[in-house]
N, C-alpha and C. Protein backbone atom coordinates (compact mmCIF):
# COMPACT_ATOMS: atom_id res chain seq x y z
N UNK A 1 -95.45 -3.48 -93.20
CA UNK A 1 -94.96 -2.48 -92.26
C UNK A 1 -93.66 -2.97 -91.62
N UNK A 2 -92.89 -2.28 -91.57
CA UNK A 2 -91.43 -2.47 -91.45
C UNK A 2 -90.93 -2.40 -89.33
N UNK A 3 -90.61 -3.24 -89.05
CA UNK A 3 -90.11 -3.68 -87.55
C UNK A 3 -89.05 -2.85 -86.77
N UNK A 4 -88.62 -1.76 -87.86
CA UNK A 4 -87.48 -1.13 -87.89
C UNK A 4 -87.75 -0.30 -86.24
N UNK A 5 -89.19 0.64 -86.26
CA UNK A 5 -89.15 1.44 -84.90
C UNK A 5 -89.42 0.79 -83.81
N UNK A 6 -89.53 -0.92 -83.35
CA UNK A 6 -89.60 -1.35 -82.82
C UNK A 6 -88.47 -0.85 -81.53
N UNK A 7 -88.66 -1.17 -80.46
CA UNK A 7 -87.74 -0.89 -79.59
C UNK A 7 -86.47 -1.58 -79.43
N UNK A 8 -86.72 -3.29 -79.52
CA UNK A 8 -86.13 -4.17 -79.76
C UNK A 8 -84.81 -3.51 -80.82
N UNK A 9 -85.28 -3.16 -82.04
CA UNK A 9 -84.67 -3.17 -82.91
C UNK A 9 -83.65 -1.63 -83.30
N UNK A 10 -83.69 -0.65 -81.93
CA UNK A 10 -82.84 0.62 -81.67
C UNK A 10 -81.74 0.48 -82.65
N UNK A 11 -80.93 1.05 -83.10
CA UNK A 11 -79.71 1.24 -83.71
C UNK A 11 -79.35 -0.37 -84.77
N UNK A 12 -80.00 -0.56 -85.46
CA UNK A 12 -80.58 -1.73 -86.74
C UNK A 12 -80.57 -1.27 -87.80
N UNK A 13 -79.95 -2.18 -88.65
CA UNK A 13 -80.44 -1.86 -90.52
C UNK A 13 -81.43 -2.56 -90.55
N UNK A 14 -81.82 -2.72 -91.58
CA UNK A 14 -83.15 -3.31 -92.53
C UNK A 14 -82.58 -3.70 -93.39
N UNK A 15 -82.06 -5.23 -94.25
CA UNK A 15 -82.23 -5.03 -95.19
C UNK A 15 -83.35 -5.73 -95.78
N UNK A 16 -83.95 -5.75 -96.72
CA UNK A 16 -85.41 -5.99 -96.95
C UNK A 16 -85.39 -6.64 -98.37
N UNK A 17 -85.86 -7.99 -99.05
CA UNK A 17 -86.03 -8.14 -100.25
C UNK A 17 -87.84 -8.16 -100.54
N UNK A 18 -88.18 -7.20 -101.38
CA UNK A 18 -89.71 -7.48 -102.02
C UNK A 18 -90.09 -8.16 -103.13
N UNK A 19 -91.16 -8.61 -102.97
CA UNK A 19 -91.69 -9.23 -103.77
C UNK A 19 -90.81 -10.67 -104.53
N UNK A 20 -89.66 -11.47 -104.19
CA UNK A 20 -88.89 -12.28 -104.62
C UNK A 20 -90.19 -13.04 -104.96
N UNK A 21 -90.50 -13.94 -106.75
CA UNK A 21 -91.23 -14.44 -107.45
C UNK A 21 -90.89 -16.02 -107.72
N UNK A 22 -90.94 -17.20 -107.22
CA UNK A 22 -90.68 -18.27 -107.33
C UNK A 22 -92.10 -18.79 -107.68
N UNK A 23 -91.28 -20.02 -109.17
CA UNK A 23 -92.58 -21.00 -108.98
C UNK A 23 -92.56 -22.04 -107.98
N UNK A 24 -93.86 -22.50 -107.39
CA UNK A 24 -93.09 -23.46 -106.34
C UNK A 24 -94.57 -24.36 -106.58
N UNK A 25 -93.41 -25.56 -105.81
CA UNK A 25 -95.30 -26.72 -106.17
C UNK A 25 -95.15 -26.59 -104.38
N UNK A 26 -96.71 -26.07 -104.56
CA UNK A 26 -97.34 -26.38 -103.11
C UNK A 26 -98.78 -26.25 -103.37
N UNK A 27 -99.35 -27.29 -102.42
CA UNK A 27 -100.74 -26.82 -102.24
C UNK A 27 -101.21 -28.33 -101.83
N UNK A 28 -102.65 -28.33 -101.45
CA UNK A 28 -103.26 -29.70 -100.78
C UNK A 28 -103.85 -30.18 -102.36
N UNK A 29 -104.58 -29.64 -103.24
CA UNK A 29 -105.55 -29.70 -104.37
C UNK A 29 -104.89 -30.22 -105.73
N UNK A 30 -105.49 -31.15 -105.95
CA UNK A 30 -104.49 -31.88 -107.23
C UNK A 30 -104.03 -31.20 -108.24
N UNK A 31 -104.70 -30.14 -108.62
CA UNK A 31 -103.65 -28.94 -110.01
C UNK A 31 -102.93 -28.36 -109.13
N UNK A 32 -102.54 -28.11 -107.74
CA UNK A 32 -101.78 -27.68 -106.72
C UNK A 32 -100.29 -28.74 -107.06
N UNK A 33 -100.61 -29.88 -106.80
CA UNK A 33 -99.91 -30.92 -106.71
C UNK A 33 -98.83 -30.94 -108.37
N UNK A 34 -99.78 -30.71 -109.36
CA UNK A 34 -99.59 -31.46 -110.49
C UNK A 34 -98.75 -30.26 -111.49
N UNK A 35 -99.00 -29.20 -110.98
CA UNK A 35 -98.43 -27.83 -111.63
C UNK A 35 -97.55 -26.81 -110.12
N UNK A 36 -96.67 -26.42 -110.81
CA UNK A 36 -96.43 -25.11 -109.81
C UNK A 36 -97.00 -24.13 -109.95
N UNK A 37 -96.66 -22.66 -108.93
CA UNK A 37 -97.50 -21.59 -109.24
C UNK A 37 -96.72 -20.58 -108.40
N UNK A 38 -96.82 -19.79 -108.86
CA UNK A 38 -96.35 -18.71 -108.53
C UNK A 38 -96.66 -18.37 -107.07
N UNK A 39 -95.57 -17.86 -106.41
CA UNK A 39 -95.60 -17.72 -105.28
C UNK A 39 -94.64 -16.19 -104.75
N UNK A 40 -95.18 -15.53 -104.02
CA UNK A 40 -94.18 -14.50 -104.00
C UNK A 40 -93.80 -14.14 -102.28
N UNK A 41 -92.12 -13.85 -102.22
CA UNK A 41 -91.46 -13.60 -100.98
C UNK A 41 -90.85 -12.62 -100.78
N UNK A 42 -91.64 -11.86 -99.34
CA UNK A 42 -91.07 -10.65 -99.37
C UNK A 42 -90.29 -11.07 -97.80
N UNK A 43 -88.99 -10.35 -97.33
CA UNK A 43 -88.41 -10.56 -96.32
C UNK A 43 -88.04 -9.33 -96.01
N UNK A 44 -87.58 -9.40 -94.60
CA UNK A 44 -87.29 -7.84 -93.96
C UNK A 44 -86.27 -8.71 -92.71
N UNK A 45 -84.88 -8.57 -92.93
CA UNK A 45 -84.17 -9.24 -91.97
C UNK A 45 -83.48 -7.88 -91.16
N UNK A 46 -83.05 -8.02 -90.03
CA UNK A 46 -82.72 -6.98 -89.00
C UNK A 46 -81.54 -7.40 -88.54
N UNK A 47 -80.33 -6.14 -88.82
CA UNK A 47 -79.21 -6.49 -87.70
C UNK A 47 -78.69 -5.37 -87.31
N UNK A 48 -77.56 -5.39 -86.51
CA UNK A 48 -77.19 -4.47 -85.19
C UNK A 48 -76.28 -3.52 -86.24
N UNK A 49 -76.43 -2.61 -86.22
CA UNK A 49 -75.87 -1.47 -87.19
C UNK A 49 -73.70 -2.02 -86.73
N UNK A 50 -74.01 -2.38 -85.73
CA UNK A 50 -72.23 -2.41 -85.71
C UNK A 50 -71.80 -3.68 -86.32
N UNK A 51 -73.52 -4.30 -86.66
CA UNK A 51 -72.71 -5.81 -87.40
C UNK A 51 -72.86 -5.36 -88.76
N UNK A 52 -73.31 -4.65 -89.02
CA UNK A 52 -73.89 -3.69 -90.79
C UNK A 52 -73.40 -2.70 -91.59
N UNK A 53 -72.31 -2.70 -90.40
CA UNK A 53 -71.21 -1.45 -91.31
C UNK A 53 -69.99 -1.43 -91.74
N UNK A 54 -69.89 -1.59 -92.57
CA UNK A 54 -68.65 -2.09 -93.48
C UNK A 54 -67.69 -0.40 -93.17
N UNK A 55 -66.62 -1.17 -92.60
CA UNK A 55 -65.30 -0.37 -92.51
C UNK A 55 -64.16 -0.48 -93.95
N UNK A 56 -64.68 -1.57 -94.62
CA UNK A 56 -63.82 -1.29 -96.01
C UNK A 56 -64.30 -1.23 -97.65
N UNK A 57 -66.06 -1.05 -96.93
CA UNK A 57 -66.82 -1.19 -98.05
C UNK A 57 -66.31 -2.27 -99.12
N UNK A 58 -66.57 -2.99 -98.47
CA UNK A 58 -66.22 -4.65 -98.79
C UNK A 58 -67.45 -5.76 -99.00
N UNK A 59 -68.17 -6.33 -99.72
CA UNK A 59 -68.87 -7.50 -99.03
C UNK A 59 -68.66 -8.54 -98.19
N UNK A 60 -67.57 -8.54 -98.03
CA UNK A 60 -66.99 -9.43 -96.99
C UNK A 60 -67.33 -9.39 -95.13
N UNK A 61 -67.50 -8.11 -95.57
CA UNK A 61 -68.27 -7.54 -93.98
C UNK A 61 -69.50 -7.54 -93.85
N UNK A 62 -70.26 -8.27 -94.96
CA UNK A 62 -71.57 -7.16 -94.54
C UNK A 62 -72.69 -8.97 -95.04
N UNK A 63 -73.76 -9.07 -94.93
CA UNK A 63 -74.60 -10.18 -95.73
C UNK A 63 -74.45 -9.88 -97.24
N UNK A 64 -73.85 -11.21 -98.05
CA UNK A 64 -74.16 -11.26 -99.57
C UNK A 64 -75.62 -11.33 -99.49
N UNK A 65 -76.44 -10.57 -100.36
CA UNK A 65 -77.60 -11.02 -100.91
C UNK A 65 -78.23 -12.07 -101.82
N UNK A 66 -76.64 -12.30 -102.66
CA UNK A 66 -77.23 -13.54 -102.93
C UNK A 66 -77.46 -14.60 -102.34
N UNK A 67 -76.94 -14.94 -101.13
CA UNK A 67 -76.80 -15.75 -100.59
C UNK A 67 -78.61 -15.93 -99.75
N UNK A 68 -79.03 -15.25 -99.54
CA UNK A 68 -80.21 -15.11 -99.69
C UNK A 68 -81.54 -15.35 -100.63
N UNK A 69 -80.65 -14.73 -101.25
CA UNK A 69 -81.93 -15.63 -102.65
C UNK A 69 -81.64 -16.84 -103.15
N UNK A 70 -80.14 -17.11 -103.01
CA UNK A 70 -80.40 -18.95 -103.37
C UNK A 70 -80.22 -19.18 -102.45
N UNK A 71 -80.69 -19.10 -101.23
CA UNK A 71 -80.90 -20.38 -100.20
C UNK A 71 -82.52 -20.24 -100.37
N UNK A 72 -83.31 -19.31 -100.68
CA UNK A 72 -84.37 -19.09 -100.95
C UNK A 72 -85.11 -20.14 -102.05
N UNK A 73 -84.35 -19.72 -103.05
CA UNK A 73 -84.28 -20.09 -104.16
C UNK A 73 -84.71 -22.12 -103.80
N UNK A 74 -83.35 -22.67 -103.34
CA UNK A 74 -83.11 -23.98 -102.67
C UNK A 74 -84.32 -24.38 -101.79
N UNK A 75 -84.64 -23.58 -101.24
CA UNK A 75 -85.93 -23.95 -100.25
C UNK A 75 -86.86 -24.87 -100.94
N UNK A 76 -87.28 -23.52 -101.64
CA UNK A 76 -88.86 -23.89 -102.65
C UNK A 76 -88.52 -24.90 -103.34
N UNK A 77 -87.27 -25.27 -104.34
CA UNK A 77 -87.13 -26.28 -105.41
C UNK A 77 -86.97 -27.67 -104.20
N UNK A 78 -86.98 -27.67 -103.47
CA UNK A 78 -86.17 -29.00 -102.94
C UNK A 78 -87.27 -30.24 -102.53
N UNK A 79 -88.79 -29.41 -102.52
CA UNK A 79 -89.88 -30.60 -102.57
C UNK A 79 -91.14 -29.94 -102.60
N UNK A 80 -91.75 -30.91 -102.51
CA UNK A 80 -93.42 -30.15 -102.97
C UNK A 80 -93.84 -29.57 -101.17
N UNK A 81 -94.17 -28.62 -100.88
CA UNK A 81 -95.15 -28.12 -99.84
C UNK A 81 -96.32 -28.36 -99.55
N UNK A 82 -97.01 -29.18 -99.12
CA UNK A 82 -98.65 -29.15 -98.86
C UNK A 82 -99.13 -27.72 -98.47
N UNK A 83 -98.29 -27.06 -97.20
CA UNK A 83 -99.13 -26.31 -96.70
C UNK A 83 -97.99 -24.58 -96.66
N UNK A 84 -98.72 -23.47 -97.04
CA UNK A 84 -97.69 -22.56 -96.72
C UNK A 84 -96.88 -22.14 -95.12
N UNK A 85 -97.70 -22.71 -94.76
CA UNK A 85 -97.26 -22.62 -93.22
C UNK A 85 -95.68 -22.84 -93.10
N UNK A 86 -96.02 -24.42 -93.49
CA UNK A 86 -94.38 -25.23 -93.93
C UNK A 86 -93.40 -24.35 -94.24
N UNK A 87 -93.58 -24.03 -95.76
CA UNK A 87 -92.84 -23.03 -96.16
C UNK A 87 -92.19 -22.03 -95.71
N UNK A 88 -92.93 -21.08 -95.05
CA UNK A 88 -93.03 -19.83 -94.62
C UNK A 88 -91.68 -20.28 -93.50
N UNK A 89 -92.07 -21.23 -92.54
CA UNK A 89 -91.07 -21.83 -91.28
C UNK A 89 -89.47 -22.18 -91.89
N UNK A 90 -89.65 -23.30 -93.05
CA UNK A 90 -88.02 -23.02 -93.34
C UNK A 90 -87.59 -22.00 -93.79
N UNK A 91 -88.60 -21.04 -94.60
CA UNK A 91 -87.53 -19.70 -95.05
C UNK A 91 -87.03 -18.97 -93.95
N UNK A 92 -88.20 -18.92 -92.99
CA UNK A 92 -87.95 -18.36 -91.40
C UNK A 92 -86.43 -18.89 -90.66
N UNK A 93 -85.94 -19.84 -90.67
CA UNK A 93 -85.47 -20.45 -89.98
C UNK A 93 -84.35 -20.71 -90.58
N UNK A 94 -83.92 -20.28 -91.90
CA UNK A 94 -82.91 -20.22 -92.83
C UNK A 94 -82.34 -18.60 -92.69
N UNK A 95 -83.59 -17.75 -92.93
CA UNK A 95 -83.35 -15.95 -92.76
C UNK A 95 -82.40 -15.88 -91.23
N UNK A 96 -83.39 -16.46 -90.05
CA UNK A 96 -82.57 -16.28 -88.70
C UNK A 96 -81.31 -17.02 -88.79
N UNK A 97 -81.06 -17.68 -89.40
CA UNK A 97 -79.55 -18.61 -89.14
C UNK A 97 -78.51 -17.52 -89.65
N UNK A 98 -78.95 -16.73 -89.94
CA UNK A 98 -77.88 -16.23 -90.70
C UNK A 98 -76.85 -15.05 -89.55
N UNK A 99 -75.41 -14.90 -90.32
CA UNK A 99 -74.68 -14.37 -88.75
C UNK A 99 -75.61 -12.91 -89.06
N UNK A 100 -75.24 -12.36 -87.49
CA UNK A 100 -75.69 -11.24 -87.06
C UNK A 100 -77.26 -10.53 -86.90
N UNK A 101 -78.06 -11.76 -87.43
CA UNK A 101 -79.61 -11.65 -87.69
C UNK A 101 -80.01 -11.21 -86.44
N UNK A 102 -80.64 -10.99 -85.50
CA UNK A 102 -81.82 -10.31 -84.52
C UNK A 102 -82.95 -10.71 -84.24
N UNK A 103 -83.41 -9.82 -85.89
CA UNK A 103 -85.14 -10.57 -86.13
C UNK A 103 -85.25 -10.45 -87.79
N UNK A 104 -86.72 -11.51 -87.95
CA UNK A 104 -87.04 -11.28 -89.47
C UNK A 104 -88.01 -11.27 -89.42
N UNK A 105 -89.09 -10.79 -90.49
CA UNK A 105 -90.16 -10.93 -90.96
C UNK A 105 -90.45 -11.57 -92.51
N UNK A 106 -91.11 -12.27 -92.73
CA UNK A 106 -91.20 -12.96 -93.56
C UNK A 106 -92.48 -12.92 -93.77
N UNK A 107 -92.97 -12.84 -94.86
CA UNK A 107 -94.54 -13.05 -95.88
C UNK A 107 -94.26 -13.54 -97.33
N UNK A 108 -95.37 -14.43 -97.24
CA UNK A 108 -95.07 -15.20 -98.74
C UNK A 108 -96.87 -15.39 -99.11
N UNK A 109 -96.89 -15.58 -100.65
CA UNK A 109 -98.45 -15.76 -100.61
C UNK A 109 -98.29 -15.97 -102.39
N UNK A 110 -99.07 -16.92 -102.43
CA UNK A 110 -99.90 -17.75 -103.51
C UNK A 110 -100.35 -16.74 -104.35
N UNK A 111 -100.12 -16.35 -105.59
CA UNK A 111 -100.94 -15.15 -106.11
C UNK A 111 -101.62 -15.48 -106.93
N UNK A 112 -102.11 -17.21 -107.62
CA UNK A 112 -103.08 -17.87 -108.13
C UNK A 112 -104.04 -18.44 -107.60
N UNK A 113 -104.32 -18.54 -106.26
CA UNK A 113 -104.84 -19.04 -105.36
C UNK A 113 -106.31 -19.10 -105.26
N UNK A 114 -106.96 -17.57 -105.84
CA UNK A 114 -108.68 -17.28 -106.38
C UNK A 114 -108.29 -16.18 -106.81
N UNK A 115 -109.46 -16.86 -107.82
CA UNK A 115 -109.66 -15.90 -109.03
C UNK A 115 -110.33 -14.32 -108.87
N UNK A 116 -110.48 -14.28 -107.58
CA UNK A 116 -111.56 -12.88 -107.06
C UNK A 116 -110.31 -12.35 -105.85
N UNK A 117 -108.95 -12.74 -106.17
CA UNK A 117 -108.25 -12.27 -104.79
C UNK A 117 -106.66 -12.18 -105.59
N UNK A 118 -106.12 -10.96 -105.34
CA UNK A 118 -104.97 -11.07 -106.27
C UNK A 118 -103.43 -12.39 -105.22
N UNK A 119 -103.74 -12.20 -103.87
CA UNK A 119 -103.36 -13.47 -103.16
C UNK A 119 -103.36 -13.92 -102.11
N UNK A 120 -103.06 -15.36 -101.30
CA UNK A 120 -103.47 -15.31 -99.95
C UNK A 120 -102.00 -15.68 -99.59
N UNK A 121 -101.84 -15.50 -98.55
CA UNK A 121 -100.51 -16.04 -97.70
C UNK A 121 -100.84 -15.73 -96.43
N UNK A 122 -98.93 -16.04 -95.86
CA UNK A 122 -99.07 -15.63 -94.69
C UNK A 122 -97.89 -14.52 -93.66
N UNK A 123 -97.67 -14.53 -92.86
CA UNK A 123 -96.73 -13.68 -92.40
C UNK A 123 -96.30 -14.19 -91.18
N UNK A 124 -94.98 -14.04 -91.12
CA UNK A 124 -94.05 -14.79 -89.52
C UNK A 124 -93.00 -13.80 -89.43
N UNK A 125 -93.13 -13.38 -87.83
CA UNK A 125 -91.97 -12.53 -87.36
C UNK A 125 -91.18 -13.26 -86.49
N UNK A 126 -90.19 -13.53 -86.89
CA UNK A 126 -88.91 -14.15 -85.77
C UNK A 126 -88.12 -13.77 -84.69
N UNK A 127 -87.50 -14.08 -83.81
CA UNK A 127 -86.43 -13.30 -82.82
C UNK A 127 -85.68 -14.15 -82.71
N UNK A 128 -84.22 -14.22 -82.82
CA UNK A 128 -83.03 -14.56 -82.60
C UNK A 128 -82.65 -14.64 -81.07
């Protein structure tokens, strides 16, 4: 569910990436440790429509997206995770650094995790 009608967030874009699919090694459990696994990141970052509107329809004005997915990208590869918590906090804390951010929401979740559950994770909302 999207943060957008929040009050906080009056006159705001959204831009939102779903489902981003990384393998990543995390977990406490030794095939955790010993294999990666699929992991999936969905984000919903928020900024002030006057920081979001490109006057020359330019990217230069506005957030590259890639820049987002490989810092994303960089996160996960850069060491093993024990716990998603971890995780979840630097992507958090990488999404808010960014200029003109507000707020984010962030959910990420294990989608090998049990065999009776398509996945578990977790979810963090930020404020700038």
């Amino acid at each position: 569910m999207s943060l957008i009608d929040h009050p906080k967030l009056s006159n705001h874009l959204c831009i939102f990436f779903d489902r981003l699919e990384f393998q990543v090694s995390i977990g406490i459990h030794q095939h955790e440790i010993l294999q990666k696994q699929p992991v999936v990141v969905c984000i919903e970052m928020y900024f002030p429509l006057s920081a979001a509107s490109p006057k020359k329809d330019s990217i230069s004005e506005v957030l590259d997206y890639d820049t987002i997915r490989e810092g994303i990208r960089n996160i996960v590869n850069k060491k093993h995770f024990s716990l998603q918590e971890t995780l979840i906090t630097e992507i958090s804390k990488f999404c808010t650094s960014q200029k003109n951010v507000t707020a984010t929401k962030v959910k990420i979740a294990k989608k090998d995790a049990y065999e009776n559950c398509d996945a578990v994770g977790i979810e963090i909302i930020s404020w700038t």
